[in-house]
C-alpha atoms as a PDB file:
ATOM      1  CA  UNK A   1      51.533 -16.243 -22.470  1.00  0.00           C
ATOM      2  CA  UNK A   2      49.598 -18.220 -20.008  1.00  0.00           C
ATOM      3  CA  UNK A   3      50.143 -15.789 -17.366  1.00  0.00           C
ATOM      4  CA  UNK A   4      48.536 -13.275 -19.751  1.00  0.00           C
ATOM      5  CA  UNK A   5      45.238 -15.396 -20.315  1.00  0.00           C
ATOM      6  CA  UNK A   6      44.910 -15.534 -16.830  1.00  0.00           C
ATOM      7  CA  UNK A   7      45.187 -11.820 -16.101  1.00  0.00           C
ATOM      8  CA  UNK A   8      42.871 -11.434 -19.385  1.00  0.00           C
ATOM      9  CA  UNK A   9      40.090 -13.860 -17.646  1.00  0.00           C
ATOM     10  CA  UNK A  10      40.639 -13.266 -14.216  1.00  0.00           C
ATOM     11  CA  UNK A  11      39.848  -9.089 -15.169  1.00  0.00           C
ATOM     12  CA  UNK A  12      36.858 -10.503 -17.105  1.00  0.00           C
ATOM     13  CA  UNK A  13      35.673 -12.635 -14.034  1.00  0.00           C
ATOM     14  CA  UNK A  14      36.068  -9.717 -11.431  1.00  0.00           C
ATOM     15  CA  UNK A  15      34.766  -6.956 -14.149  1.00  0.00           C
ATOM     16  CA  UNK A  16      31.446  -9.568 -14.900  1.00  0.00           C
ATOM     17  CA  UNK A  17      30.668  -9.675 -10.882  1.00  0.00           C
ATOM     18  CA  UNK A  18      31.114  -5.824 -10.287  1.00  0.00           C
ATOM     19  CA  UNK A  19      28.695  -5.487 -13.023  1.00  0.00           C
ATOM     20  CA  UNK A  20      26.563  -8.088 -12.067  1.00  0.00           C
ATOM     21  CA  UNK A  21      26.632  -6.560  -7.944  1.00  0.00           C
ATOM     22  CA  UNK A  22      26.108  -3.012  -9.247  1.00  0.00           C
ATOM     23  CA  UNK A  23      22.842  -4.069 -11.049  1.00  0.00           C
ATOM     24  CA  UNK A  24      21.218  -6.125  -8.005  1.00  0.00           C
ATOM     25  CA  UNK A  25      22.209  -3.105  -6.241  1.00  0.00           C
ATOM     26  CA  UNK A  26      20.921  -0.371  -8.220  1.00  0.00           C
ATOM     27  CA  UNK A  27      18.068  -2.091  -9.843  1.00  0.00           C
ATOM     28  CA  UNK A  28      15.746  -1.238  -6.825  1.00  0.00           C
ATOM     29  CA  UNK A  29      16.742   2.641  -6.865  1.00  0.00           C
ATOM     30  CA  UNK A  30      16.606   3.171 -10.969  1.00  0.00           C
ATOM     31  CA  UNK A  31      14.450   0.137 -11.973  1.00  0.00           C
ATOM     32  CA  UNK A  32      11.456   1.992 -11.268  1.00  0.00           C
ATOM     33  CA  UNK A  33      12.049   4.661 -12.608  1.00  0.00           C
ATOM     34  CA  UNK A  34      14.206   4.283 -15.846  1.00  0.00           C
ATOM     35  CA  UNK A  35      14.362   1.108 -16.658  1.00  0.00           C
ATOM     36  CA  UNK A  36      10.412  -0.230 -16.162  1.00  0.00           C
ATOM     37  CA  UNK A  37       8.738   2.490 -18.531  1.00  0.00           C
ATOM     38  CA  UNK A  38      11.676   1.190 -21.249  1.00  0.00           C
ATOM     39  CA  UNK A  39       9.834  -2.321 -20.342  1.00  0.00           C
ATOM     40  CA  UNK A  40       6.410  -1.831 -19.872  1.00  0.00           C
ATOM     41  CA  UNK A  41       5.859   1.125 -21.786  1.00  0.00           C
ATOM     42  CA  UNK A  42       4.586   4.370 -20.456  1.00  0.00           C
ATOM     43  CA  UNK A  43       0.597   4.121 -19.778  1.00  0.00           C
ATOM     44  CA  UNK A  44      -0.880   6.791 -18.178  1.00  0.00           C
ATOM     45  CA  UNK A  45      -3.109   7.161 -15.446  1.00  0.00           C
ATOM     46  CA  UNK A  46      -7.273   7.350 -16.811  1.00  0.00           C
ATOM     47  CA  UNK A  47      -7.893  10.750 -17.489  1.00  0.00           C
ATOM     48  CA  UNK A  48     -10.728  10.970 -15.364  1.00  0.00           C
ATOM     49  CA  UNK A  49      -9.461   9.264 -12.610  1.00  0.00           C
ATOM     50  CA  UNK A  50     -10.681  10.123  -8.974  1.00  0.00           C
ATOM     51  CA  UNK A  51      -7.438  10.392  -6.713  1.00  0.00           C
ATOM     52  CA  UNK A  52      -9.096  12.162  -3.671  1.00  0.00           C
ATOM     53  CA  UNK A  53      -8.302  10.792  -0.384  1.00  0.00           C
ATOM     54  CA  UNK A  54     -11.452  10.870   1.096  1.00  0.00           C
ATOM     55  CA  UNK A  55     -14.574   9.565  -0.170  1.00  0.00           C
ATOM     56  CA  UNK A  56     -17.869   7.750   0.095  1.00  0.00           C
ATOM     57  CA  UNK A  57     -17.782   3.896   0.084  1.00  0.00           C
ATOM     58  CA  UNK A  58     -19.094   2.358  -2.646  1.00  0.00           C
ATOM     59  CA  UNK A  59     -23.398   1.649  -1.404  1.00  0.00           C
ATOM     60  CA  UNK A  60     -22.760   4.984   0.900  1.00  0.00           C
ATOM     61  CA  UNK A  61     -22.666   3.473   3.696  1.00  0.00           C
ATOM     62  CA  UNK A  62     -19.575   5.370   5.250  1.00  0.00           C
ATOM     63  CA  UNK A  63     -17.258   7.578   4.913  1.00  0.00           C
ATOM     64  CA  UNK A  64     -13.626   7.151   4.040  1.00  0.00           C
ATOM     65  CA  UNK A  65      -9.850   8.525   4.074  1.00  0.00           C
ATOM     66  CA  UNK A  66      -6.471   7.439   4.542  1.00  0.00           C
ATOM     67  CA  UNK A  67      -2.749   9.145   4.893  1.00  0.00           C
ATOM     68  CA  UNK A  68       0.423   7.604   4.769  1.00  0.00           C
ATOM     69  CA  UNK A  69       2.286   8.536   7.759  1.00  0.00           C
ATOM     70  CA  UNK A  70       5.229   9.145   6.225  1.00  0.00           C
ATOM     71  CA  UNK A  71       3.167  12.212   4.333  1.00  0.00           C
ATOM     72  CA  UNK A  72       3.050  11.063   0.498  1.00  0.00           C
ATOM     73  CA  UNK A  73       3.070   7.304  -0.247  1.00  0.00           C
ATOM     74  CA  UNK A  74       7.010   6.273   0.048  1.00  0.00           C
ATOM     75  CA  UNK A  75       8.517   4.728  -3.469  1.00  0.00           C
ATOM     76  CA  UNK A  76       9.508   0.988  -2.135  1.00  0.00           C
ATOM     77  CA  UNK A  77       9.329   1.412   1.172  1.00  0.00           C
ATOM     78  CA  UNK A  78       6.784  -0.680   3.258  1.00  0.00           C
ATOM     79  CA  UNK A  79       4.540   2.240   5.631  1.00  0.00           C
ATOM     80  CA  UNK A  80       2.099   2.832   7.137  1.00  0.00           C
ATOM     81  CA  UNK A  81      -1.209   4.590   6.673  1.00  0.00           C
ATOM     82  CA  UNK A  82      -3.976   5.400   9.008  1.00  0.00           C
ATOM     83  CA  UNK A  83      -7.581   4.697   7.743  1.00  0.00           C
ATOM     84  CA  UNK A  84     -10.210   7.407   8.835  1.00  0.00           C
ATOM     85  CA  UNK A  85     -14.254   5.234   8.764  1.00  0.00           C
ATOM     86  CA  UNK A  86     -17.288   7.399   9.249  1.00  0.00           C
ATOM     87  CA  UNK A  87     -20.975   6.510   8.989  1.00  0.00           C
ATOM     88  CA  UNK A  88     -22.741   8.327   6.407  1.00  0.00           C
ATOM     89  CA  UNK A  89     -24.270  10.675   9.197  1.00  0.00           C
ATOM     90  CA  UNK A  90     -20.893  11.430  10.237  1.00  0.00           C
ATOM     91  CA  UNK A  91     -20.252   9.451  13.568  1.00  0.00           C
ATOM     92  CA  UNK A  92     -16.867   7.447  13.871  1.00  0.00           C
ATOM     93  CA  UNK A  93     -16.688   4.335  13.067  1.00  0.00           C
ATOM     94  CA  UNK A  94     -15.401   1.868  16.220  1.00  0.00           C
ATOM     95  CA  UNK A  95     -14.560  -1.971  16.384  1.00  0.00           C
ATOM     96  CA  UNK A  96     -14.780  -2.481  11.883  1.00  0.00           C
ATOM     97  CA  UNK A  97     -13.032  -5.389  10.169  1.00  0.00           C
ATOM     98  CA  UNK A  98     -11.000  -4.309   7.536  1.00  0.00           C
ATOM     99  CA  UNK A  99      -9.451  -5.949   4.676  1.00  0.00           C
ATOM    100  CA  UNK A 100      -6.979  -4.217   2.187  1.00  0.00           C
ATOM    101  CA  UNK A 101      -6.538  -5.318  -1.646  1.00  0.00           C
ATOM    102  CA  UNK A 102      -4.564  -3.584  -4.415  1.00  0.00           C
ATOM    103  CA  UNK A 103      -2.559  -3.399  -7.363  1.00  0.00           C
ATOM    104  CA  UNK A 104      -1.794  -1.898 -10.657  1.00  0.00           C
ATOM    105  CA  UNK A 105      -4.653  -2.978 -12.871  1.00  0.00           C
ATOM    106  CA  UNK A 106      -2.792  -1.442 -15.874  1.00  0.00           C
ATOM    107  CA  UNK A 107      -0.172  -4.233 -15.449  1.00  0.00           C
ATOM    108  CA  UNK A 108      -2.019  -6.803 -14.143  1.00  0.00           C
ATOM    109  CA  UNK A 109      -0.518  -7.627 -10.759  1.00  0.00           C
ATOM    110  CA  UNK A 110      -0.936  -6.954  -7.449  1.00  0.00           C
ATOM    111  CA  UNK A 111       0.329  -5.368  -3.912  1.00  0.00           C
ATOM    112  CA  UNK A 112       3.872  -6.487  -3.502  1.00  0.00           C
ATOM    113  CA  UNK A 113       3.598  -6.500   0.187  1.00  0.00           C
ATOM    114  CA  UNK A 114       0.205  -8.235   1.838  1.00  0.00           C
ATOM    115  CA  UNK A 115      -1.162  -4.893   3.955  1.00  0.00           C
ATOM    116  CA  UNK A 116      -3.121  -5.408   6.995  1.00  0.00           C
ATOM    117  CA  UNK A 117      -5.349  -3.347   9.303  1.00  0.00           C
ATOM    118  CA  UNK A 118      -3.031  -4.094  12.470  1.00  0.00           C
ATOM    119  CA  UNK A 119      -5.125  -1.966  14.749  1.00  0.00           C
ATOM    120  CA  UNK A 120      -8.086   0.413  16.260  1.00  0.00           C
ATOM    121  CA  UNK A 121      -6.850   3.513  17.180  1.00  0.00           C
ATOM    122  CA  UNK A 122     -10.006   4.827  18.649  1.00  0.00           C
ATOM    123  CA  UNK A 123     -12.251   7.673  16.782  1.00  0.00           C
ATOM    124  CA  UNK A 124     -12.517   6.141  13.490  1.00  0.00           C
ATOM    125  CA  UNK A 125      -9.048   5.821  12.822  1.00  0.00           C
ATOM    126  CA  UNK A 126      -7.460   2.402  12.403  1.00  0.00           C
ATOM    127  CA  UNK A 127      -3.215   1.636  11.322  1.00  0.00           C
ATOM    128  CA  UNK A 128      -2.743   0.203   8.620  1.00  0.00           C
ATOM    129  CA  UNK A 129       0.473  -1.724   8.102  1.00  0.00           C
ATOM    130  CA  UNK A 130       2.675  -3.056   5.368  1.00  0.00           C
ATOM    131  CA  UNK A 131       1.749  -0.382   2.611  1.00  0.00           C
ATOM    132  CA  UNK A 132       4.470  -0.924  -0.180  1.00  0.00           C
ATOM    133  CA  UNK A 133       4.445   1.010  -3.807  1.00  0.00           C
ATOM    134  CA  UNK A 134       7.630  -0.991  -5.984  1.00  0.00           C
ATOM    135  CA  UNK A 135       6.756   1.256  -9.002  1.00  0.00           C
ATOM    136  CA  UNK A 136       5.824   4.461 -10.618  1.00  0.00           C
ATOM    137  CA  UNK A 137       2.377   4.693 -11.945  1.00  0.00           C
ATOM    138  CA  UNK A 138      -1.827   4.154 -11.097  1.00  0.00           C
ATOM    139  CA  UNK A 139      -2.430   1.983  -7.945  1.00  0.00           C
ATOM    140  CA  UNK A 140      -5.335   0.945  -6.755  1.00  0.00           C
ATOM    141  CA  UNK A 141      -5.847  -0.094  -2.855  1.00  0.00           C
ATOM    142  CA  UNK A 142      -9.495  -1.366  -1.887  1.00  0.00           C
ATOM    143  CA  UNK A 143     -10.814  -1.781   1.609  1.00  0.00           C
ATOM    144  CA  UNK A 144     -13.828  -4.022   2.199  1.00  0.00           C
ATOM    145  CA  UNK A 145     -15.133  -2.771   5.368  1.00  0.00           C
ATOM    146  CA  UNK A 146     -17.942  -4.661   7.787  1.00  0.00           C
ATOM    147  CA  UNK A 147     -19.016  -2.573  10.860  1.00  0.00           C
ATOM    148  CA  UNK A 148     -22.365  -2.897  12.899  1.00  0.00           C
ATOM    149  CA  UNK A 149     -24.022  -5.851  10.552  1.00  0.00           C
ATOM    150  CA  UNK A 150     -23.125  -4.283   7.538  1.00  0.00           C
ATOM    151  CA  UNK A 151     -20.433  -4.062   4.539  1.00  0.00           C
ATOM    152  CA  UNK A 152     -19.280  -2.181   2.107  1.00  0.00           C
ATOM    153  CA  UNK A 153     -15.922  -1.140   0.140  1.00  0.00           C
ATOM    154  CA  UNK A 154     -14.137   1.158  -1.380  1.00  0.00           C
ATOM    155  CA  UNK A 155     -11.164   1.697  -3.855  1.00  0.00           C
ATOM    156  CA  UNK A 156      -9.242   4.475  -3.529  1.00  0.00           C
ATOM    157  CA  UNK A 157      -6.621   5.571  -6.608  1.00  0.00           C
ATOM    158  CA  UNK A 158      -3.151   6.506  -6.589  1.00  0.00           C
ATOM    159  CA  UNK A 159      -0.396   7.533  -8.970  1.00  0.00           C
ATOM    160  CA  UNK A 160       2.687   7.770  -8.353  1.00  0.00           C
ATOM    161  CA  UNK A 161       5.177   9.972  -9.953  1.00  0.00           C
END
């Protein structure tokens, strides 16, 4: 009999950790997607949200785009994107400091990853590093820009399906 409790709680044990292992690993690939609409529930995006990827900054002062360089924003993988900075007559934007901000304002938190503008490519364009999306849904990333004595920002929207 004793050797049979043991096989019955050793098989429990070893059962308990597979489980356990199997969720850490696969909580990453279906969390996401399955399990955090069961959570959260399922908000959608504002109907009349903008989602372009180019736009005017927010006092007109330039004019703004980004792509991912991986083509469409990667699902919880860090990228990169590259930032495109015009002035409102056109003319490329050179030598700007950039800061990036974002989050999910539907579910009150933030960028999981802490983005940076890592460098000037020349031509308006600067790399942006560090761009992570852990979850389906509306994103918001924000860039306050400052470039020849003057600032603005700009917020540009994203959902992710």
């Amino acid at each position: 009999m004793k050797k049979q409790t043991f096989t019955v709680i050793a098989t429990t044990v070893i059962t308990t950790i597979i489980l356990i292992a199997a969720f850490v690993y696969f909580m990453p690939i279906i969390g996401p997607r399955y399990l955090h609409p069961m959570m959260m529930g399922d908000q959608p995006a504002p109907s009349n949200l903008d989602t372009s990827a180019a736009r005017t900054s927010d006092a007109g002062l330039f004019n703004v785009s980004w792509s991912a360089d991986s083509g469409e924003p990667p699902l919880n993988q860090i990228h990169t994107w590259t930032l495109h900075i015009e002035t409102a007559e056109g003319q490329p934007v050179e030598g700007a400091t950039i800061t990036v901000d974002g989050g999910m304002p539907q579910h009150g938190h933030g960028l999981p990853t802490s983005p940076e503008v890592t460098k000037d490519l020349g031509g308006g364009n600067y790399r942006v590093e560090g761009m992570k999306f852990q979850m389906l849904g509306f994103w918001e990333v924000k860039f306050d820009i400052t470039a020849n004595g003057q600032s603005d920002s700009i917020t540009f929207n994203l959902v992710l399906e």
